[in-house]
Protein backbone atom coordinates (compact mmCIF):
# COMPACT_ATOMS: atom_id res chain seq x y z
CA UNK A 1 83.66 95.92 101.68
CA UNK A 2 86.54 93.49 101.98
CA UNK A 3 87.99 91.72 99.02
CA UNK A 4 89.16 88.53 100.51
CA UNK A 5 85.46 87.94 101.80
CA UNK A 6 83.99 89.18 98.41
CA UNK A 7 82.35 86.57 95.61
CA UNK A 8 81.73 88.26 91.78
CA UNK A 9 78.90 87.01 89.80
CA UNK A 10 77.19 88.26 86.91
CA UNK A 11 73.64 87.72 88.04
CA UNK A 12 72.74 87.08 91.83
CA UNK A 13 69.07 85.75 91.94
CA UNK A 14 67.44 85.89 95.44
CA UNK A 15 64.47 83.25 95.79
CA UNK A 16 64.77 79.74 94.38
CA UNK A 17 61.12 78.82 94.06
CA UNK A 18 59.27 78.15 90.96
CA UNK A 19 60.72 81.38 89.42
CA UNK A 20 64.00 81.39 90.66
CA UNK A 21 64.77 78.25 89.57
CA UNK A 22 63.48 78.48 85.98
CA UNK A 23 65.16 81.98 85.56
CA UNK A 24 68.54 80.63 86.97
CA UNK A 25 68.27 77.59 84.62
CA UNK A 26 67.06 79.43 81.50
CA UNK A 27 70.33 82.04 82.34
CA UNK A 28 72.37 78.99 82.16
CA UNK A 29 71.69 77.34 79.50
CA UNK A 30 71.09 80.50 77.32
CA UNK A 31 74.56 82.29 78.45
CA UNK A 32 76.72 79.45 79.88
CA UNK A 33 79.62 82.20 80.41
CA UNK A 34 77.77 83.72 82.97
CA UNK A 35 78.54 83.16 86.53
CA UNK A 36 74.71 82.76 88.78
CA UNK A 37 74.29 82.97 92.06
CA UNK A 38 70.81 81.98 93.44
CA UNK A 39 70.02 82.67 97.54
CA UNK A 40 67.81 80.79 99.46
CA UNK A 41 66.81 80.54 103.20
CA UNK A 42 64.65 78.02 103.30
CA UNK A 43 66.62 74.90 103.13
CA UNK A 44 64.50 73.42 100.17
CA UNK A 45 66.79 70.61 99.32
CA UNK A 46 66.58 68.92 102.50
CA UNK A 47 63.56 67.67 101.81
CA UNK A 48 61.02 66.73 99.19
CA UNK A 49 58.64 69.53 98.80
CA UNK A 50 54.50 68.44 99.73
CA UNK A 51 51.73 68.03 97.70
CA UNK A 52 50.18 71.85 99.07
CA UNK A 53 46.98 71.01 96.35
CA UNK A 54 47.91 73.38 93.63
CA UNK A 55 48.80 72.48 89.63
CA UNK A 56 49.77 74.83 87.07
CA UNK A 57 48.09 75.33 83.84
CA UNK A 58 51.02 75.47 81.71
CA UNK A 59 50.66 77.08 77.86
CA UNK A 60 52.44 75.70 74.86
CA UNK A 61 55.35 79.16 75.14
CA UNK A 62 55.69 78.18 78.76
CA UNK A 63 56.42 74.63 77.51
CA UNK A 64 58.91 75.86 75.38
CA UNK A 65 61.18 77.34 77.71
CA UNK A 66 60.88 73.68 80.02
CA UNK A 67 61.63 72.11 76.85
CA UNK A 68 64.72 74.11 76.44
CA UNK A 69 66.12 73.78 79.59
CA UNK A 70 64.89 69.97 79.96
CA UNK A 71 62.39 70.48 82.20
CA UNK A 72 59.45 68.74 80.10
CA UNK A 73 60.51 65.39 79.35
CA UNK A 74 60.52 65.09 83.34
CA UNK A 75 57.17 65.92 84.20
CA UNK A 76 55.23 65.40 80.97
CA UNK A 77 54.43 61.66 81.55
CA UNK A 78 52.98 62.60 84.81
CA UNK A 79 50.80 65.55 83.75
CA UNK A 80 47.35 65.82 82.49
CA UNK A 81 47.20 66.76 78.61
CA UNK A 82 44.63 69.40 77.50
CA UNK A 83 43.19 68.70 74.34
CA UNK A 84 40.22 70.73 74.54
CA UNK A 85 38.85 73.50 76.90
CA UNK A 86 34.89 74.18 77.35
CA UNK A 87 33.81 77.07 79.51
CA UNK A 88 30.27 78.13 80.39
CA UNK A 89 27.70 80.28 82.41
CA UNK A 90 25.91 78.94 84.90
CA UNK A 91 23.27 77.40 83.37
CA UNK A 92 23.74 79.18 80.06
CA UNK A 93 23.20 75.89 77.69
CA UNK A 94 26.05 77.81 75.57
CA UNK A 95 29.63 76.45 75.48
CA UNK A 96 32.19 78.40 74.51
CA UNK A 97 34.73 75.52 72.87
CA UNK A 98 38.42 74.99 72.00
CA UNK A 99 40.22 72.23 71.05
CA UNK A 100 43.57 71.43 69.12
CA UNK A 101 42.08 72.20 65.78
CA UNK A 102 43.18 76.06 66.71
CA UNK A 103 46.10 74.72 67.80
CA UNK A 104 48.55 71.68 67.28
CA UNK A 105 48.31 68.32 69.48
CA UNK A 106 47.41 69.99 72.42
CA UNK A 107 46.53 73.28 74.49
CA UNK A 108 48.70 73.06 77.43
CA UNK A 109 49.25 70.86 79.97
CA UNK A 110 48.52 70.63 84.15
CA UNK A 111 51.37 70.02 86.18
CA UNK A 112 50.66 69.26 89.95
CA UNK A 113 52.95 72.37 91.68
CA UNK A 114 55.00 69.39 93.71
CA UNK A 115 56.42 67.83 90.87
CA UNK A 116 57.46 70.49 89.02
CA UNK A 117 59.22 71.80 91.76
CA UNK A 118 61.26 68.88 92.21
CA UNK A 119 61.71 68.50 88.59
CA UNK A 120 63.30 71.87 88.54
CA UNK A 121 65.15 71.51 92.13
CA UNK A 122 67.11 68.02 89.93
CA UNK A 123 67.82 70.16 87.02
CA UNK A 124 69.19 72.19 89.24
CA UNK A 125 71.86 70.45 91.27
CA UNK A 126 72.66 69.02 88.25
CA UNK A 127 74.20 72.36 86.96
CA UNK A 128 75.78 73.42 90.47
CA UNK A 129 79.85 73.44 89.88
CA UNK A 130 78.98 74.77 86.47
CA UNK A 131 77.85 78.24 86.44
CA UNK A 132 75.02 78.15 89.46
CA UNK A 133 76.25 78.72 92.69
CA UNK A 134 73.81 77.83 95.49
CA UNK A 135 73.66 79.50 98.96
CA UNK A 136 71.58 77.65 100.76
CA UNK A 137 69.86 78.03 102.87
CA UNK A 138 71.41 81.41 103.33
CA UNK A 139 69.57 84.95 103.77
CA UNK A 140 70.99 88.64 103.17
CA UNK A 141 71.57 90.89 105.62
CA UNK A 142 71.71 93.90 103.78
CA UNK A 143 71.77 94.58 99.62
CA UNK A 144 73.21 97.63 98.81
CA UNK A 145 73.91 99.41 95.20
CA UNK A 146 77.52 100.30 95.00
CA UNK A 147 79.30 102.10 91.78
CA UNK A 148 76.37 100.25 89.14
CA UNK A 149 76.68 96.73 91.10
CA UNK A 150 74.62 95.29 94.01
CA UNK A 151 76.49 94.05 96.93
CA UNK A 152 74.69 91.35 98.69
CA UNK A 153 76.18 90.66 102.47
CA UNK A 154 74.71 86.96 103.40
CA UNK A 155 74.06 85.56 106.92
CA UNK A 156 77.16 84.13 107.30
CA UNK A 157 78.94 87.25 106.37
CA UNK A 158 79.85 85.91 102.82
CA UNK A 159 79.90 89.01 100.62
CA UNK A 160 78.86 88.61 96.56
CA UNK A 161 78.28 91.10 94.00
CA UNK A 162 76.99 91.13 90.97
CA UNK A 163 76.38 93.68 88.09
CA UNK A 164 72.43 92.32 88.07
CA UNK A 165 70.13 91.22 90.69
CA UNK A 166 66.83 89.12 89.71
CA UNK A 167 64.33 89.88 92.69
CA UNK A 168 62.10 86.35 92.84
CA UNK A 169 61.35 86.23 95.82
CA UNK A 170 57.30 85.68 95.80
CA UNK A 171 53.96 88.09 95.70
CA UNK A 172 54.57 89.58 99.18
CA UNK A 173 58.19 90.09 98.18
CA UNK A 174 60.24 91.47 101.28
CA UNK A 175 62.69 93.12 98.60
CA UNK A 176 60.23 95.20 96.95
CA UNK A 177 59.31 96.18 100.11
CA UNK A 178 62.99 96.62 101.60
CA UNK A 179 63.53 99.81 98.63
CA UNK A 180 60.10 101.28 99.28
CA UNK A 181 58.84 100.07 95.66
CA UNK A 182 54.96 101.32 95.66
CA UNK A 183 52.72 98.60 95.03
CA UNK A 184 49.17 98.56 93.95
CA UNK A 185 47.13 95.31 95.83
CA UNK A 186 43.79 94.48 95.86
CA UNK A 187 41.87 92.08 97.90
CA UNK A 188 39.10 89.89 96.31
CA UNK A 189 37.79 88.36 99.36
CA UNK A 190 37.63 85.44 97.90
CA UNK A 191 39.18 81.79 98.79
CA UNK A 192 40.27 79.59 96.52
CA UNK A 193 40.02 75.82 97.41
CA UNK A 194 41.90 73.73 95.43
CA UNK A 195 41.82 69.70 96.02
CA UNK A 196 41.92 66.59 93.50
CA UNK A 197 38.89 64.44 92.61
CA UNK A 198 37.98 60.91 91.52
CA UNK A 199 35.65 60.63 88.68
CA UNK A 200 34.03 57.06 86.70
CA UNK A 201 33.94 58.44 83.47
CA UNK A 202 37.35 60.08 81.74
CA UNK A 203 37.89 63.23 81.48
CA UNK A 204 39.06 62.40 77.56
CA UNK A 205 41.66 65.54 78.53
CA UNK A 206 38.60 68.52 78.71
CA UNK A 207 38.98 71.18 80.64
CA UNK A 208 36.34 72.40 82.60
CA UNK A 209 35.99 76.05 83.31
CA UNK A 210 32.24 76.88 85.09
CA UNK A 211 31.66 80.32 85.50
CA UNK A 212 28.82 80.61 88.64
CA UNK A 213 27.67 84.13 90.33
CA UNK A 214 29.51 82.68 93.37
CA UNK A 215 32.86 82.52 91.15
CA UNK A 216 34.54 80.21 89.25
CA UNK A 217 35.20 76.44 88.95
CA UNK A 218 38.16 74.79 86.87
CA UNK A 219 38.31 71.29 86.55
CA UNK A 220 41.58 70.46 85.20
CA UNK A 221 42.63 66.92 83.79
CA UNK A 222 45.70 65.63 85.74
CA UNK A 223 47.74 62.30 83.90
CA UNK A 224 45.59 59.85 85.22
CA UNK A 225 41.91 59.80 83.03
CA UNK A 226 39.98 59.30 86.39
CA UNK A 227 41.54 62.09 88.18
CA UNK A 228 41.45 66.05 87.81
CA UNK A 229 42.21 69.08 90.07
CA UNK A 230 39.70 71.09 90.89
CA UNK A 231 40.13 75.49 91.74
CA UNK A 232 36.98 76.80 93.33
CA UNK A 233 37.04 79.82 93.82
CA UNK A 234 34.18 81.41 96.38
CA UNK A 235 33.62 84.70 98.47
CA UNK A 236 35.16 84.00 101.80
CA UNK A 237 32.40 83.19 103.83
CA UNK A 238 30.84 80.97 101.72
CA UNK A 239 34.28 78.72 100.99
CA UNK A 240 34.52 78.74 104.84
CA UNK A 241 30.57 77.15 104.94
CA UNK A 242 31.88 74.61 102.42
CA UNK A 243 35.40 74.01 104.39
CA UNK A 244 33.26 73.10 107.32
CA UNK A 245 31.67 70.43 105.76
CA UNK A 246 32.65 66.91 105.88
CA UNK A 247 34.09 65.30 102.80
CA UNK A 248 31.06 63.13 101.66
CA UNK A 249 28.74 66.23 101.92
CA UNK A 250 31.05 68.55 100.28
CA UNK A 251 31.08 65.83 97.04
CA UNK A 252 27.75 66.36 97.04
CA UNK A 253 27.72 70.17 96.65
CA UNK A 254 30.95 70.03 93.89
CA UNK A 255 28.76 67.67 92.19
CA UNK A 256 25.53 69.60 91.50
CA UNK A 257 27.37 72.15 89.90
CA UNK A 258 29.44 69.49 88.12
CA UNK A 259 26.21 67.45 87.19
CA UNK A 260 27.47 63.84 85.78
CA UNK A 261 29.70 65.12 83.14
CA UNK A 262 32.17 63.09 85.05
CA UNK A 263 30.27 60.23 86.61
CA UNK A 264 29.94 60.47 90.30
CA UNK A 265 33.01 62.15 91.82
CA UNK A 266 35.11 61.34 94.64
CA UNK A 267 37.76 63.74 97.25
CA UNK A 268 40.60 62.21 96.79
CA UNK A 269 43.10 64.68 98.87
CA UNK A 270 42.90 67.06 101.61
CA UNK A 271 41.24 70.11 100.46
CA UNK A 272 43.62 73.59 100.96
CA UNK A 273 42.54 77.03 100.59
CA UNK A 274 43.88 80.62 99.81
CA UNK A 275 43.14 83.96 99.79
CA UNK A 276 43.66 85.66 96.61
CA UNK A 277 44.93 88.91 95.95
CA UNK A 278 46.77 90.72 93.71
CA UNK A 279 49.75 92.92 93.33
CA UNK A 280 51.52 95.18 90.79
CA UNK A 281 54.69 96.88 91.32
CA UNK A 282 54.72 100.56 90.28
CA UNK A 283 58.28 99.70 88.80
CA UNK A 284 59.96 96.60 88.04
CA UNK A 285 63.15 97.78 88.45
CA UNK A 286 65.35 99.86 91.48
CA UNK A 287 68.81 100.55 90.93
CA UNK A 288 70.54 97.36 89.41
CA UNK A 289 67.43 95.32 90.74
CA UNK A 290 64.67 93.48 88.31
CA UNK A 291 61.39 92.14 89.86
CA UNK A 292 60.29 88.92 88.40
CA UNK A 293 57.54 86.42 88.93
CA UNK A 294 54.97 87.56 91.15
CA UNK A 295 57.78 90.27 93.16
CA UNK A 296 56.41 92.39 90.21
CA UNK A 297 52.84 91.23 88.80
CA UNK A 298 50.97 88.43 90.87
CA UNK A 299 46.75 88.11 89.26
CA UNK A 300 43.91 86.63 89.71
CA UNK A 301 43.67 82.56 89.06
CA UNK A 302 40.64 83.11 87.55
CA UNK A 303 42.52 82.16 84.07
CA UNK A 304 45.59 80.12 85.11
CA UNK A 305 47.81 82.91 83.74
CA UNK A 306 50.02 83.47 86.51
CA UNK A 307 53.24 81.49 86.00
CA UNK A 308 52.82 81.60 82.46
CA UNK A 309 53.36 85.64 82.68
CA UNK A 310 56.47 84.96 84.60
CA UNK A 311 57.89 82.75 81.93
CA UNK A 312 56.95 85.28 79.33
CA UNK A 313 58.82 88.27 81.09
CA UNK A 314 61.36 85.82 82.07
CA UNK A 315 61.40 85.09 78.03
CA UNK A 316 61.80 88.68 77.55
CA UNK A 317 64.59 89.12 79.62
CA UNK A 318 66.45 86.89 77.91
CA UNK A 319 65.79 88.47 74.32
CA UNK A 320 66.68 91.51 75.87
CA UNK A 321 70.11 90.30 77.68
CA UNK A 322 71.05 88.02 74.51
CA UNK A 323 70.73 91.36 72.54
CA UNK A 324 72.83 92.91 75.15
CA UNK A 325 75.54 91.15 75.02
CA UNK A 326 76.00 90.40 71.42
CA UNK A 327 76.23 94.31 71.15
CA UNK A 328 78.75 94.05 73.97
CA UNK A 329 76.87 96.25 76.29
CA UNK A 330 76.92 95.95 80.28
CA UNK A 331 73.99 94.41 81.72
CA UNK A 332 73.56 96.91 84.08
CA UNK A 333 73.22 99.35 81.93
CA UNK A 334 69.94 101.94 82.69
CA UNK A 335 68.63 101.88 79.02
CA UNK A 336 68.75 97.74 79.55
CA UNK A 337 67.16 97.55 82.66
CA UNK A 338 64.61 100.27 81.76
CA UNK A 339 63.61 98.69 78.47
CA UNK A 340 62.74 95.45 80.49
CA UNK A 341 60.86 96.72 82.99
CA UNK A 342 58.55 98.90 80.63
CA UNK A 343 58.05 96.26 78.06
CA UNK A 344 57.29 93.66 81.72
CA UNK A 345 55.39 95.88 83.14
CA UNK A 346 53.19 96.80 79.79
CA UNK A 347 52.20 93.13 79.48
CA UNK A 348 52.12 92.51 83.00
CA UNK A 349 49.67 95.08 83.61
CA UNK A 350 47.46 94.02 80.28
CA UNK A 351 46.95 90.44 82.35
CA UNK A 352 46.10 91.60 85.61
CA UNK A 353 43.40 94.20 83.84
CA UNK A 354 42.10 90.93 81.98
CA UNK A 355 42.04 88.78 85.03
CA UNK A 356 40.60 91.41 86.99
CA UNK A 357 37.75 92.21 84.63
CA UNK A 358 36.96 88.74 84.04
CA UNK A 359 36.67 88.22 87.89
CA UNK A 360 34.10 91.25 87.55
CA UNK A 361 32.50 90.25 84.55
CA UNK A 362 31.32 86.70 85.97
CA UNK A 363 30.58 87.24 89.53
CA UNK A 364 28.33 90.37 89.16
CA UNK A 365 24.62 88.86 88.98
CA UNK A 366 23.01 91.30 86.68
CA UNK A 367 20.26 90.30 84.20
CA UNK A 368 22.08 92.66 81.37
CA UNK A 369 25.53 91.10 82.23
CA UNK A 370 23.85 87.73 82.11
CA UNK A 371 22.35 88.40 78.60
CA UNK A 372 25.89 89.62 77.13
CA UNK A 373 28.00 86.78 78.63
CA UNK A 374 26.05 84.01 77.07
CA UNK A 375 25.64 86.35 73.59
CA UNK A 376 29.78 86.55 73.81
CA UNK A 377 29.95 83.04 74.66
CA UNK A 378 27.48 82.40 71.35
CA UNK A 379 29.29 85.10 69.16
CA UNK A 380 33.38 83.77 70.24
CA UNK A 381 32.17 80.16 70.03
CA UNK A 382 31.21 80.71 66.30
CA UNK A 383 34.52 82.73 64.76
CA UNK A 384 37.35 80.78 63.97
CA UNK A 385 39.22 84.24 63.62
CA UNK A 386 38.18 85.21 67.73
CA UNK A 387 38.63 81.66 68.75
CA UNK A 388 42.26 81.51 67.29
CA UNK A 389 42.94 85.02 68.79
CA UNK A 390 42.32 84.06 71.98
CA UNK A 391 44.10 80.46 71.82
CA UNK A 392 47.23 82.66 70.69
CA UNK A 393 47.00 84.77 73.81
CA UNK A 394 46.73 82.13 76.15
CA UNK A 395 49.38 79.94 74.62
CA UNK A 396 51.23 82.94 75.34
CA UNK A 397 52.35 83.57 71.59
């Protein structure tokens, strides 16, 4: 290691997507002493990221962290407000029902992926000079852990180290895989397609959640009354039958299982699909190293959980670091990074059993399973106590 070539952070974040970016900005504007270095190799600012079809469900805890770190009041006006959720069986004439009187003014809200990217890519730039340093688009050549610190050599042969490295780099993370870190996947055959729709009537800000033997469909409310995005999610072969349709007849399909609720419904965007899977880490930590985002839990969509977990152990992290410091403790201490990855992992793993069991629970066409999903749809739609329980949970609180 040479000194003249050498860089000294505090935190060195590799992967400035979705997570990387909100964990960087939180980091800032929580601890505005600390020096951040965030690595990138794909030049993302070149360019305005595309529409790829996706939105995020975001809960009212996830909206608190945007909030802080001024994220909200830039996509809010362009995101669809839910004000109440209504999920159902099949044909189960049952609904299970929430709405804001569990809650105040609203559930959550859907934000289309491509604008909350470049909502957080703005906020971004905006603190460069400050305490963000951006390498860009950079990759590392090799990470090593040297006397408690990780020493990061970069393509160009820039050299930074850092007491604290925030691994974000995505569900098929190639650092988790770089130390060996054993990780449990699974592979649900399915597809999900996600596209946006037309519809005549408004969606009055309902969210649609259709649980079929095939799998599930969301319909999610975007800004616009007349327009949601839609997450079906299907076995692979059959998504593939409906991929291979043309637009007009594929309407027609979405629309049977839709029925009018909407009006008559119309494709508005290309339609993109993706195989799901999901991961766990076996650790969330390796040396000075903390996974984050999906690098360390990435579950089914089944309940539009997965950024919101991020936020929360991203929200942990920085309970845990702000405790940290006021004791004036390293943050590369063991006990520190330990503590964080148990207390991660523990509500990491909670989700991805939930997810996972839910995916079960719904697509397995039993008569018996049949008879106690609509009898728990009956029995949670009825308790205030259950219904508030699980509004808590998914608000993230």
């Amino acid at each position: 290691m040479t000194t003249s070539n050498l860089l000294e952070f505090d935190i060195i974040i590799v992967g400035c997507s979705f997570v990387g970016m909100t964990s960087a900005l939180a980091l800032s504007k929580n601890h505005s002493h600390l020096k951040i270095a965030v690595i990138e190799k794909q030049n993302v600012f070149a360019s305005v990221k595309a529409n790829d079809g996706r939105a995020y469900a975001l809960s009212k805890s996830s909206l608190d962290l945007l909030q802080e770190i001024n994220i909200l009041p830039n996509i809010l006006a362009a995101s669809g407000i839910i004000k109440q959720i209504n999920i159902t069986d099949g044909k189960c004439p049952y609904v299970l029902h929430f709405d804001t009187q569990q809650t105040a003014n609203y559930l959550g809200i859907i934000t289309e992926n491509h604008l909350l990217f470049e909502a957080l890519k703005t906020a971004l730039q905006a603190q460069l000079n400050k305490n963000i340093t951006l390498f860009c688009p950079n990759y590392y050549q090799e990470i090593n852990f040297l006397q408690q610190k990780a020493v990061v050599l970069l393509d160009n042969n820039q050299q930074l180290t850092a007491p604290l490295l925030l691994a974000c780099d995505g569900r098929f993370s190639l650092l988790r895989n770089k130390f060996n870190i054993y990780t449990y996947q699974k592979n649900y055959h399915q597809t999900a397609i996600v596209f946006k729709i037309n519809h005549t009537l408004s969606h009055k800000n309902i969210a649609f959640e259709k649980f079929f033997s095939g799998g599930p469909l969301a319909i999610l409310p975007l800004a616009d009354n007349h327009q949601s995005s839609v997450v079906l999610i299907l076995s692979q072969e059959q998504a593939q039958l409906l991929l291979d349709l043309d637009n007009q007849n594929f309407a027609w399909q979405l629309q049977k299982q839709v029925h009018f609720e909407l009006g008559e419904i119309e494709i508005i965007s290309e339609k993109f699909s993706y195989p799901l899977t999901a991961v766990q880490a076996e650790t969330f930590v390796y040396q000075q190293m903390l996974l984050l985002g999906d690098s360390a839990c990435g579950v089914h969509p089944i309940a539009g959980q997965g950024f919101n977990l991020a936020i929360s152990n991203l929200k942990l992290l920085l309970k845990l670091l702000q405790t940290q410091i006021i004791a004036g403790l390293p943050i590369n201490q063991p006990q520190f990074l330990q503590n964080f990855a148990l207390q991660a992992k523990k509500q990491s793993v909670a989700m991805l059993f939930a997810t996972d069991v839910l995916d079960s629970l719904f697509k397995k066409d039993s008569h018996l399973l049949g008879l106690a999903r609509k009898l728990g749809l009956l029995a949670v739609n009825q308790s205030k106590t259950i219904k508030n329980f699980f509004i808590s949970k998914a608000g993230g609180r």
